[in-house]
Protein backbone atom coordinates (compact mmCIF):
# COMPACT_ATOMS: atom_id res chain seq x y z
CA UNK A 1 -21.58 6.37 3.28
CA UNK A 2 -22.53 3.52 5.48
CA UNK A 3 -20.23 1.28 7.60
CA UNK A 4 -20.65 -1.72 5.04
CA UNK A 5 -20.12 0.64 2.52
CA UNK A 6 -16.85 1.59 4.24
CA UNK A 7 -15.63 -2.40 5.17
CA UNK A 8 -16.19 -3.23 1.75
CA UNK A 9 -14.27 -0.58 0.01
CA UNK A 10 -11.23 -1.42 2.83
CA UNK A 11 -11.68 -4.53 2.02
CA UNK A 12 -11.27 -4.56 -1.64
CA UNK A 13 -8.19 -2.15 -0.92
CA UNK A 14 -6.45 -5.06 1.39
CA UNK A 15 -6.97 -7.71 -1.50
CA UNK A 16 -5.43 -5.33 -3.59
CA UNK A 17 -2.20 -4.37 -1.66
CA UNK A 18 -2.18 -8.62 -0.83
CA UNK A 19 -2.47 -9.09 -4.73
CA UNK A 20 0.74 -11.87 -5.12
CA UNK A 21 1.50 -10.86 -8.85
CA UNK A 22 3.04 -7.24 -6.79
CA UNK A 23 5.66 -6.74 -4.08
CA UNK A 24 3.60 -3.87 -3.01
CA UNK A 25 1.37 -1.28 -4.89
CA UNK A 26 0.72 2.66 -5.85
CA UNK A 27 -2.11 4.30 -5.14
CA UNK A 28 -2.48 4.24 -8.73
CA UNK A 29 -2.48 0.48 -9.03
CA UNK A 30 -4.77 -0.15 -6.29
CA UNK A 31 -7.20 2.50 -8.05
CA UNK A 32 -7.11 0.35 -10.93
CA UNK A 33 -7.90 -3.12 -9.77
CA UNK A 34 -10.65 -1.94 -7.03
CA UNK A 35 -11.61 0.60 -9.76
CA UNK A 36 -12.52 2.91 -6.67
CA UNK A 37 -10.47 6.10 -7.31
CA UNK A 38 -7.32 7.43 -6.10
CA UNK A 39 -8.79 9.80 -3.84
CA UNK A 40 -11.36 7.53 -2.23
CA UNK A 41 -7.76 4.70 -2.15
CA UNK A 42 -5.61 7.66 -0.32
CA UNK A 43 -8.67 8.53 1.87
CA UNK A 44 -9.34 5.34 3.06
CA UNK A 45 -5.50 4.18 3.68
CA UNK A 46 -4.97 7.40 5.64
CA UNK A 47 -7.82 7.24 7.67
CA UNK A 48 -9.30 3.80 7.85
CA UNK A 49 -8.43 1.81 10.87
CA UNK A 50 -9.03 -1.17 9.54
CA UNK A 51 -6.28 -0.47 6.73
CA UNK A 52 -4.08 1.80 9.10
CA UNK A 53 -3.46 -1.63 11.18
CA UNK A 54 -2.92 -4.14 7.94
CA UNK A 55 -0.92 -1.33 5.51
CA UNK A 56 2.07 0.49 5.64
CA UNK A 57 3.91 2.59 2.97
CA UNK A 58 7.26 1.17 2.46
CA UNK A 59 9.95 4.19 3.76
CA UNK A 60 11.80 5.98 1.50
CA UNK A 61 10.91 4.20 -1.61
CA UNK A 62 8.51 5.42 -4.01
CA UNK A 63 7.13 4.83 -7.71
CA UNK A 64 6.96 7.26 -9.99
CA UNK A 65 6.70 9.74 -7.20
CA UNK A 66 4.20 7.66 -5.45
CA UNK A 67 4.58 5.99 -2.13
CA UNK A 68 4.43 1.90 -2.47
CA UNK A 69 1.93 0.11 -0.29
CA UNK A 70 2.56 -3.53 1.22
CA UNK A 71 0.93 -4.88 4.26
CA UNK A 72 2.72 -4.62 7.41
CA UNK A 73 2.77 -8.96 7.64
CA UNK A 74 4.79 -8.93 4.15
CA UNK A 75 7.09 -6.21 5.17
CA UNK A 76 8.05 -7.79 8.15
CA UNK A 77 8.44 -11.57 6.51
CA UNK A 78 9.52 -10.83 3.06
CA UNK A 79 12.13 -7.72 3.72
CA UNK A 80 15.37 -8.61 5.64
CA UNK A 81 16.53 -5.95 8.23
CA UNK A 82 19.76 -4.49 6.90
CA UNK A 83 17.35 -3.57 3.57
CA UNK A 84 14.61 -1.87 5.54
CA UNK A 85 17.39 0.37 7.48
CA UNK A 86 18.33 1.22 3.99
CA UNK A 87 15.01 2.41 3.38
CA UNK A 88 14.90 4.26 5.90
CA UNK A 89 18.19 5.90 5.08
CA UNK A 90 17.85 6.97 1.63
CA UNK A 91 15.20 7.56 -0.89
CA UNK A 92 14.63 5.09 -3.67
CA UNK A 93 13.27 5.14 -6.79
CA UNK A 94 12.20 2.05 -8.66
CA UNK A 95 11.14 2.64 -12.59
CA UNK A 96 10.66 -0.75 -14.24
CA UNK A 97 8.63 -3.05 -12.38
């Protein structure tokens, strides 16, 4: 796969995971919107650089078994500290949203 190939496929992950109409994502969602699948989605997040700088999993929470994506700008401005030592403290599962 070329380098283009590559930036555009980060890319289109990063518009996904910035998508305003989600707090943050699934692998699963992000799959669906880039329609690039969920392997290709975990492979990229894990070992793009690119993403690796811009995306974060959110600790200890998790959808449906899945780890939930948000950039590292959004977690910072949108989740207040006392919440994200919680996080860190406990697993938590969200069902409905």
């Amino acid at each position: 796969m070329s380098n283009k190939e590559e930036d555009s496929r980060a890319k289109k992950i990063l518009a996904a995971i910035e998508n305003q109409k989600y707090k943050s994502r699934t692998i699963d969602g992000i799959a669906k919107e880039t329609g690039i699948s969920t392997l290709n989605v975990k492979r990229e997040i894990s070992t793009n650089s690119f993403l690796n700088s811009k995306v974060m999993a959110i600790p200890g929470i998790k959808k449906n078994g899945q780890p939930l994506f948000v950039t590292v700008e959004r977690y910072k401005r949108e989740t207040p500290i006392a919440v994200r030592v919680l996080n860190l403290l406990k697993n938590k599962e969200y069902f409905n949203e």
